[in-house]
Protein backbone atom coordinates (compact mmCIF):
# COMPACT_ATOMS: atom_id res chain seq x y z
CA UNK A 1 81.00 -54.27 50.49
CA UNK A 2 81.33 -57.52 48.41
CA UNK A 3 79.00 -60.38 48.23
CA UNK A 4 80.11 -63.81 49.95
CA UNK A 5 78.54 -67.41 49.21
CA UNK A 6 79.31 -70.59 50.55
CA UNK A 7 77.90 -73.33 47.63
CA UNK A 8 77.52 -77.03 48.31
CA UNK A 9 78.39 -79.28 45.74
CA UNK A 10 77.64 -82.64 45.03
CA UNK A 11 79.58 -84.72 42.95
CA UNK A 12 79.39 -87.81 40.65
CA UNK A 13 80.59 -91.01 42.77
CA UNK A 14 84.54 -90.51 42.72
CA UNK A 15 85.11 -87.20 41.42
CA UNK A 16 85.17 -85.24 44.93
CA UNK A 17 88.68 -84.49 44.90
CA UNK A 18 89.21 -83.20 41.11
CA UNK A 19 86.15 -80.51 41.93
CA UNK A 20 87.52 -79.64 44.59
CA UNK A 21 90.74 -78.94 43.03
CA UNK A 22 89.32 -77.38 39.71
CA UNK A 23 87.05 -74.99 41.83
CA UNK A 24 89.79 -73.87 43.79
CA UNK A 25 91.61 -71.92 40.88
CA UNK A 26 88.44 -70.13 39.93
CA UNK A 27 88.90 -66.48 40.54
CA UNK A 28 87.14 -65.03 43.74
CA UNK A 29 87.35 -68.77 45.39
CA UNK A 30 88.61 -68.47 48.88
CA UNK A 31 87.85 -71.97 50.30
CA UNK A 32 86.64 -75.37 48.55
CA UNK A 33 87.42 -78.76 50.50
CA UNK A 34 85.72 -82.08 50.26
CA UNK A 35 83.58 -83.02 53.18
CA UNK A 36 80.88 -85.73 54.20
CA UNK A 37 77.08 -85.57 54.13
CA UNK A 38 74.67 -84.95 51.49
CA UNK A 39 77.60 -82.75 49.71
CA UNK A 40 80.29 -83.79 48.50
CA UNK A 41 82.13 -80.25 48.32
CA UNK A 42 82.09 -76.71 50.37
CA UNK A 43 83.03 -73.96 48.89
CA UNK A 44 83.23 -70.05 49.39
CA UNK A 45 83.73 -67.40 47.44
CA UNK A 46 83.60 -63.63 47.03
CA UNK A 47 82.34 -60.84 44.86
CA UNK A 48 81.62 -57.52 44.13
CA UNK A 49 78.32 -57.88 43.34
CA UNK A 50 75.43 -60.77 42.95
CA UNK A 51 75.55 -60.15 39.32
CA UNK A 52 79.27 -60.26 38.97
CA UNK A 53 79.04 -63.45 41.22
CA UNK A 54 77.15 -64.99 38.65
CA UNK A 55 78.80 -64.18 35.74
CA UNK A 56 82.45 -64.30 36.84
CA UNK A 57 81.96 -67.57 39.13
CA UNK A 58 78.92 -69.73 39.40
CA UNK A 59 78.76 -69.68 35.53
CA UNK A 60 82.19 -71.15 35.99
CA UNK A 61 81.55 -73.23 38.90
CA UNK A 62 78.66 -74.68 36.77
CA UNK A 63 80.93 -75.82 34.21
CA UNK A 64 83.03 -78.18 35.78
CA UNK A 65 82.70 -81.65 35.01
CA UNK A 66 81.77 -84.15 37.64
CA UNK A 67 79.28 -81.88 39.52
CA UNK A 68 75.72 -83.04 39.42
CA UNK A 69 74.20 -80.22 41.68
CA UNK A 70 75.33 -77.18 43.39
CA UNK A 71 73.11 -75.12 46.41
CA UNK A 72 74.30 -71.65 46.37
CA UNK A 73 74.18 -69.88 50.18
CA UNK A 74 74.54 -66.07 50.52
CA UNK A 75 76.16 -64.67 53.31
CA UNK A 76 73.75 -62.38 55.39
CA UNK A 77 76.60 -60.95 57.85
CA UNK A 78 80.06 -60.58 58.55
């Protein structure tokens, strides 16, 4: 069974649409669209495992420029 997140991402004024785009090419992405709200950016992605999440994603996710917060949301059921 793999491990699913959806992460919220906010953004630096502007800069929406490039994370958006940029996070969407990281492996194990599935979804990542702009929206309104408090977040500037959904996104979902998969796993094998927590740790594997971590290392192979959000480390990446974390990198991209523009972001200025992320809240990561594990999926209880599917």
């Amino acid at each position: 069974m793999s491990v699913q997140v959806y992460i919220l991402i906010q953004t630096e004024v502007g800069k929406a649409s490039s994370v958006a785009k940029t996070v969407s090419k990281i492996v194990g992405v599935t979804l990542a669209e702009g929206v309104t709200g408090p977040y500037d950016v959904i996104m979902r992605a998969e796993s094998p495992s927590m740790e594997e999440l971590g290392r192979a994603i959000l480390s990446k996710v974390q990198a991209v420029p523009g972001i200025t917060r992320t809240l990561t949301c594990p999926v209880t059921s599917y």
